[in-house]
Protein backbone atom coordinates (compact mmCIF):
# COMPACT_ATOMS: atom_id res chain seq x y z
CA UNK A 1 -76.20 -35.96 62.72
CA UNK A 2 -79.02 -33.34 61.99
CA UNK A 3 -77.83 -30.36 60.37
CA UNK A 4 -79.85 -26.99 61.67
CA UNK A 5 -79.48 -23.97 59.37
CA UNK A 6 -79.96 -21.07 61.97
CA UNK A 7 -80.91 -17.60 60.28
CA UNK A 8 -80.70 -14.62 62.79
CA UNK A 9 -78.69 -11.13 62.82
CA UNK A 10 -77.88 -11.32 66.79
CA UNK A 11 -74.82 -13.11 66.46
CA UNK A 12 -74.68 -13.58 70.17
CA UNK A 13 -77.62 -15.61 69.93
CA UNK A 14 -77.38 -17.75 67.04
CA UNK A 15 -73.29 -18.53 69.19
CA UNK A 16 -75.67 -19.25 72.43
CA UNK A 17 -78.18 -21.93 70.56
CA UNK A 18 -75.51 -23.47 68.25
CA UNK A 19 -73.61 -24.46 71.62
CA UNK A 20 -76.89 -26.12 72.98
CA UNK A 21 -77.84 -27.29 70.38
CA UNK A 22 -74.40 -29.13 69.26
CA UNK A 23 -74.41 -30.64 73.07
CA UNK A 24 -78.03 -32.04 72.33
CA UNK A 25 -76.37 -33.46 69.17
CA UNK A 26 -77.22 -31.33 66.35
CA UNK A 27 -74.89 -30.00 63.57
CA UNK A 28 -75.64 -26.13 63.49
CA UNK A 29 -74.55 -23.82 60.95
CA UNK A 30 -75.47 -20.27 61.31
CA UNK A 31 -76.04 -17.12 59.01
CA UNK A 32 -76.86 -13.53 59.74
CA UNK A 33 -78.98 -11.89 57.12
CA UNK A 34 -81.88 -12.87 54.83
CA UNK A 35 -79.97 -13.02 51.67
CA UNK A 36 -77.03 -15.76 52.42
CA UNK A 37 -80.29 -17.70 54.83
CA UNK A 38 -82.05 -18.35 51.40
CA UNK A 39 -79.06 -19.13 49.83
CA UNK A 40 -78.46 -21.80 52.68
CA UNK A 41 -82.08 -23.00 52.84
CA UNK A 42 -82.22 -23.68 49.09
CA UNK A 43 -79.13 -25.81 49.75
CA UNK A 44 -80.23 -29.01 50.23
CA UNK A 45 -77.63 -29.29 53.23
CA UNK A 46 -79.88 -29.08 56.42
CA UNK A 47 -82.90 -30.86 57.99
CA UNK A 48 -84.64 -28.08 58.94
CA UNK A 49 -84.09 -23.78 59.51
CA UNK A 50 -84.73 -21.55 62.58
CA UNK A 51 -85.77 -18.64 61.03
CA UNK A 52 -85.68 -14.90 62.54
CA UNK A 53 -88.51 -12.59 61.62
CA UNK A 54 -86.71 -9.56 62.63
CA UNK A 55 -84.48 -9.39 60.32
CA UNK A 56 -82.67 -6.61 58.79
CA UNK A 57 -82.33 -5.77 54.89
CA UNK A 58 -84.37 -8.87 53.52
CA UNK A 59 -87.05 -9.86 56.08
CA UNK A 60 -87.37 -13.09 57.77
CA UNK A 61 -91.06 -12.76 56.36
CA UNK A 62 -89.35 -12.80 52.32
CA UNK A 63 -86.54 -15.30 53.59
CA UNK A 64 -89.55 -17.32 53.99
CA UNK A 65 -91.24 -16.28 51.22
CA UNK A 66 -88.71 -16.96 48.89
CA UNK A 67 -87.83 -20.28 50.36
CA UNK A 68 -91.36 -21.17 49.69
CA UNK A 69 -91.82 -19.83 46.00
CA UNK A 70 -88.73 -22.38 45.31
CA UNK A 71 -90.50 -24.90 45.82
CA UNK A 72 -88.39 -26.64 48.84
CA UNK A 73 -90.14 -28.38 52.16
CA UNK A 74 -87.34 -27.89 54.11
CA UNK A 75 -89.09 -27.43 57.65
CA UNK A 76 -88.81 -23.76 58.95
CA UNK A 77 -89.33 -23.29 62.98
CA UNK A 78 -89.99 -19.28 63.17
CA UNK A 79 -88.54 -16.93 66.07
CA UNK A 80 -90.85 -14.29 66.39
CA UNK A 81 -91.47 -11.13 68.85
CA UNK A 82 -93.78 -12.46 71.57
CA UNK A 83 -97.27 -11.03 71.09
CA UNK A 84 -96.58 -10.49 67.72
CA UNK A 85 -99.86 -11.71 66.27
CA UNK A 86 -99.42 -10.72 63.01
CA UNK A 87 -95.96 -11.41 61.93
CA UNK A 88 -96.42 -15.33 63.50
CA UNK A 89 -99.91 -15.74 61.29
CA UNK A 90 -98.54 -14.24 57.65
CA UNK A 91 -95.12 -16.77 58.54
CA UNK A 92 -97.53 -19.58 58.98
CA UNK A 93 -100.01 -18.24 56.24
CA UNK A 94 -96.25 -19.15 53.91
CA UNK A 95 -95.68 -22.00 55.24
CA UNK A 96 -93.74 -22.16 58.44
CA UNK A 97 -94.17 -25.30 60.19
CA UNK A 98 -94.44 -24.02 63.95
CA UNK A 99 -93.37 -20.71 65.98
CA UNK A 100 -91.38 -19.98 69.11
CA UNK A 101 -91.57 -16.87 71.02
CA UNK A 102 -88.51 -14.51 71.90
CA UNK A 103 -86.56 -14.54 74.26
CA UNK A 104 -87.10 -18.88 73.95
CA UNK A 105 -85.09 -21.41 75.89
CA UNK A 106 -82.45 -23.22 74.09
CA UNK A 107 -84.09 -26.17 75.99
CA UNK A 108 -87.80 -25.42 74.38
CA UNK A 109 -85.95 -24.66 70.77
CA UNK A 110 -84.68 -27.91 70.92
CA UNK A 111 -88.02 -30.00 71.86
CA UNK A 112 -89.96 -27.76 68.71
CA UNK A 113 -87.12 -29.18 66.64
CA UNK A 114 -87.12 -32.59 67.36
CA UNK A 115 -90.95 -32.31 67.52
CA UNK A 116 -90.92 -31.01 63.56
CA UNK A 117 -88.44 -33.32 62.58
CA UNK A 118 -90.09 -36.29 64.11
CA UNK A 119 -93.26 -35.73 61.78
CA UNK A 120 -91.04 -35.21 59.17
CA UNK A 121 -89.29 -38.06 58.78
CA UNK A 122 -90.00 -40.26 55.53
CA UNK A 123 -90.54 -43.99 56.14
CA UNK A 124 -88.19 -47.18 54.77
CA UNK A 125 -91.85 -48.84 55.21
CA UNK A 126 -93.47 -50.07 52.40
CA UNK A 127 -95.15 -47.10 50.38
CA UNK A 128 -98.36 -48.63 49.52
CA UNK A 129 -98.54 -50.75 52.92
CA UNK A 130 -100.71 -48.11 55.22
CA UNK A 131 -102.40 -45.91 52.33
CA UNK A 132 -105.77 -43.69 53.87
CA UNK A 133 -108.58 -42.96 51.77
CA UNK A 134 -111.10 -40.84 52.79
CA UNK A 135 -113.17 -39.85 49.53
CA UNK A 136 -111.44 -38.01 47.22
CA UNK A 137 -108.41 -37.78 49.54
CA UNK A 138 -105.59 -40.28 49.35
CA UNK A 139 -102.26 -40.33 51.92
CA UNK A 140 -99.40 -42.32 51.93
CA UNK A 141 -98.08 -41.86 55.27
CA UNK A 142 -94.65 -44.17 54.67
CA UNK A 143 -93.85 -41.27 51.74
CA UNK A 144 -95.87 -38.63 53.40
CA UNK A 145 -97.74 -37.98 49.74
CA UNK A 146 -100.83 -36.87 49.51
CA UNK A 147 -103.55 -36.96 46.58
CA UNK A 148 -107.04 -35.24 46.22
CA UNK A 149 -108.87 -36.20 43.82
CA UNK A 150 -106.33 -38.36 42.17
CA UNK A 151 -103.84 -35.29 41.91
CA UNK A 152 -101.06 -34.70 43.82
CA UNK A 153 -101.54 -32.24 46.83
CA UNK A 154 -98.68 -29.71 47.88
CA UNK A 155 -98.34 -29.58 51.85
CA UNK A 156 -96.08 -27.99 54.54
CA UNK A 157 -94.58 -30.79 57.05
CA UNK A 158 -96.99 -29.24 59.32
CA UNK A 159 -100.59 -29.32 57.15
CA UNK A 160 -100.05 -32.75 56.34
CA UNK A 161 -99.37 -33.72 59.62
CA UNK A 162 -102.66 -32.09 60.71
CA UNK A 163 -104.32 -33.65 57.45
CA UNK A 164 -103.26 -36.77 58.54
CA UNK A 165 -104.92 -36.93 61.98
CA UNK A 166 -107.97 -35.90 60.93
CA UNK A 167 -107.89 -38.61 57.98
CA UNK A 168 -107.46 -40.87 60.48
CA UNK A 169 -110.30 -39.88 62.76
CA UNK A 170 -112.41 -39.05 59.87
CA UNK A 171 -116.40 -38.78 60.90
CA UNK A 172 -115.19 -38.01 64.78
CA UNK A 173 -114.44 -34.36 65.79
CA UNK A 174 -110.44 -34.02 67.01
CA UNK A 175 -109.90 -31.17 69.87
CA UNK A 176 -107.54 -28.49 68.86
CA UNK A 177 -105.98 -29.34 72.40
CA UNK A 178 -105.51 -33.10 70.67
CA UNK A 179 -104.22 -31.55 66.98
CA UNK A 180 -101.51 -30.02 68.57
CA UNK A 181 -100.34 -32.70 70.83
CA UNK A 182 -100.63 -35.03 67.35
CA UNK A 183 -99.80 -32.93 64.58
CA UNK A 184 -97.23 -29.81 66.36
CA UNK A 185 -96.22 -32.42 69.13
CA UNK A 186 -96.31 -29.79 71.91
CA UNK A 187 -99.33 -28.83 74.12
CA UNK A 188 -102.09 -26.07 73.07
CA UNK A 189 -101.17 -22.73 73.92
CA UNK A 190 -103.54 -20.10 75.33
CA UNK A 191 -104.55 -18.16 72.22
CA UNK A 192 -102.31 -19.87 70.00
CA UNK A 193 -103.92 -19.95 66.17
CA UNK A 194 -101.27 -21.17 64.40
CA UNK A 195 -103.80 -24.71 63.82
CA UNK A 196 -106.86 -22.60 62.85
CA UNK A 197 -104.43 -20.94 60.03
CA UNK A 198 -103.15 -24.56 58.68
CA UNK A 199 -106.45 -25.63 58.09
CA UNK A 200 -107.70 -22.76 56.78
CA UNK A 201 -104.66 -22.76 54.50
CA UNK A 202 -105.77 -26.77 53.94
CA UNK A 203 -109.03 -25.30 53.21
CA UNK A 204 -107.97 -23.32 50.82
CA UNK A 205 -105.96 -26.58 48.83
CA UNK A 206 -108.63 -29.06 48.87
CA UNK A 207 -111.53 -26.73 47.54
CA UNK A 208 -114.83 -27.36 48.44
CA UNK A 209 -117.07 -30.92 47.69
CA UNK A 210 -119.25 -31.18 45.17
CA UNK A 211 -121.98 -29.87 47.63
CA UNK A 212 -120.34 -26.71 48.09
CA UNK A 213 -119.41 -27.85 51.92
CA UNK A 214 -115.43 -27.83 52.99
CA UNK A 215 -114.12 -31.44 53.36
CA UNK A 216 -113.06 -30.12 57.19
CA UNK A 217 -115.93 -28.94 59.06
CA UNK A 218 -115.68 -26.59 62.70
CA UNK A 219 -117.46 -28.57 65.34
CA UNK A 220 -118.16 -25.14 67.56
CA UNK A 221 -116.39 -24.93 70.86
CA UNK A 222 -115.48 -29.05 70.43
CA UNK A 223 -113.01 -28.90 67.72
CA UNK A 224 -112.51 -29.94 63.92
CA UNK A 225 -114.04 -33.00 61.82
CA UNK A 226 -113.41 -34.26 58.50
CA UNK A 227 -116.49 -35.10 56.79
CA UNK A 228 -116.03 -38.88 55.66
CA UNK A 229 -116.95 -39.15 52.05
C-alpha cells in the first residue's frame, strides 16, 4: 500500500483527504506543522508528501526547502492558494514535483498522486536495456539516472520526467500541451508555468554547449526542442 505523508495545519482537512484517500487505497499519515512534516519527509517511510504552503511557524516554502537541502527525492505534490503565482513558482523553483490549487477535490488530489507516482516508479527492467543518448546526455529510464557529460545529473521526479520526453523526441519540437500530458500526466492548464520553470531549472543543470546555445531550445508559440547533438 502507498504511504502519503500529508503536511497541513487544518486538521479538518488533512481528516477529510486521509478518508478518501484510504478508500482509494492509500496509507495516509498526517502532520500539522512544518517542523514534525520534515521530520516525516526525511523518514524514508512514505512514497510521496502533500505539502501545505500556508503554513504556520515553519513555512511550507522551508518544509520544502529543507526537505530539498537533505538531499531526499521523495515526491512533494504542493497545496497552494489559488492565484497564488508566486508561492506555486518559488515551490517549484525547490523542487516540488506538481501543484494543486485550494480548495482541490479529494478526487483531483488523488489523480495528481497517482499521476507523480506513476513517473516515479523505478523499473525491475534491465538497467542498461533502454539507455538514451543524446550528446552529452545519457538516461537510464529502468533506474531513472541521468548523466551529462559523463557525470551524474541531480533531478526532481518531475525534471527528469520532462528531460526524458524531450530526449526521446530529440530534433522535433514537443507542445507544452503534450509535456504535460507526458511528463505531469494531467492536461495543460490555462496559464499554468509550472513546465516553463522545470526547464528553466533544467537549464540551469545542464549548462550551456560548447557553442554557448542551451541544449533545450524555445520553438516560439510551438513549444520546446532539444537540440540533438
Amino acid at each position: 500500500m502507498t504511504t502519503v505523508l500529508l503536511i497541513d495545519d487544518d486538521r479538518e482537512l488533512v481528516d477529510l483527504l486521509a478518508d478518501y484517500l484510504q478508500q482509494d487505497g492509500f496509507a495516509v499519515h498526517g502532520v500539522h506543522d512544518g517542523d514534525n512534516g520534515v521530520h516525516e519527509a526525511l523518514s524514508g517511510c512514505y512514497a510521496i508528501a502533500v505539502l501545505d504552503i500556508m503554513l504556520p511557524g515553519l513555512s511550507g516554502i522551508e518544509v520544502l526547502r529543507r526537505i530539498r537541502g537533505a538531499g531526499s527525492h521523495l515526491p512533494v505534490l504542493m497545496l497552494t492558494a489559488r492565484g497564488d503565482d508566486m508561492d506555486r513558482i518559488i515551490g517549484l523553483e525547490l523542487g516540488a514535483d506538481d501543484y494543486v490549487p485550494k480548495p482541490c477535490l479529494p478526487r483531483e488530489l488523488a489523480a495528481r498522486l497517482r499521476a507523480i507516482l506513476r513517473r516515479t516508479q523505478v523499473s525491475s527492467a534491465d538497467p542498461h536495456a533502454e539507455e538514451i543518448l543524446v550528446g552529452p546526455l545519457r538516461l537510464r529510464p529502468a533506474l531513472r539516472q541521468c548523466e551529462w557529460q559523463d557525470q551524474p545529473l541531480e533531478l526532481t521526479s518531475t525534471e527528469y520526467n520532462l528531460l526524458e520526453v524531450l530526449a526521446r523526441h530529440a530534433g522535433k519540437t514537443i507542445s507544452k500541451a503534450d509535456l504535460s500530458m507526458q511528463a505531469l500526466g494531467r492536461p495543460l492548464a490555462r496559464f499554468d508555468r509550472s513546465i516553463d520553470v522545470h526547464l528553466s531549472s533544467i537549464r540551469h543543470k545542464l549548462g550551456p554547449l560548447p557553442d554557448g546555445r542551451s541544449s533545450i531550445q524555445t520553438v516560439f508559440r510551438q513549444g520546446y526542442q532539444m537540440i540533438p547533438s
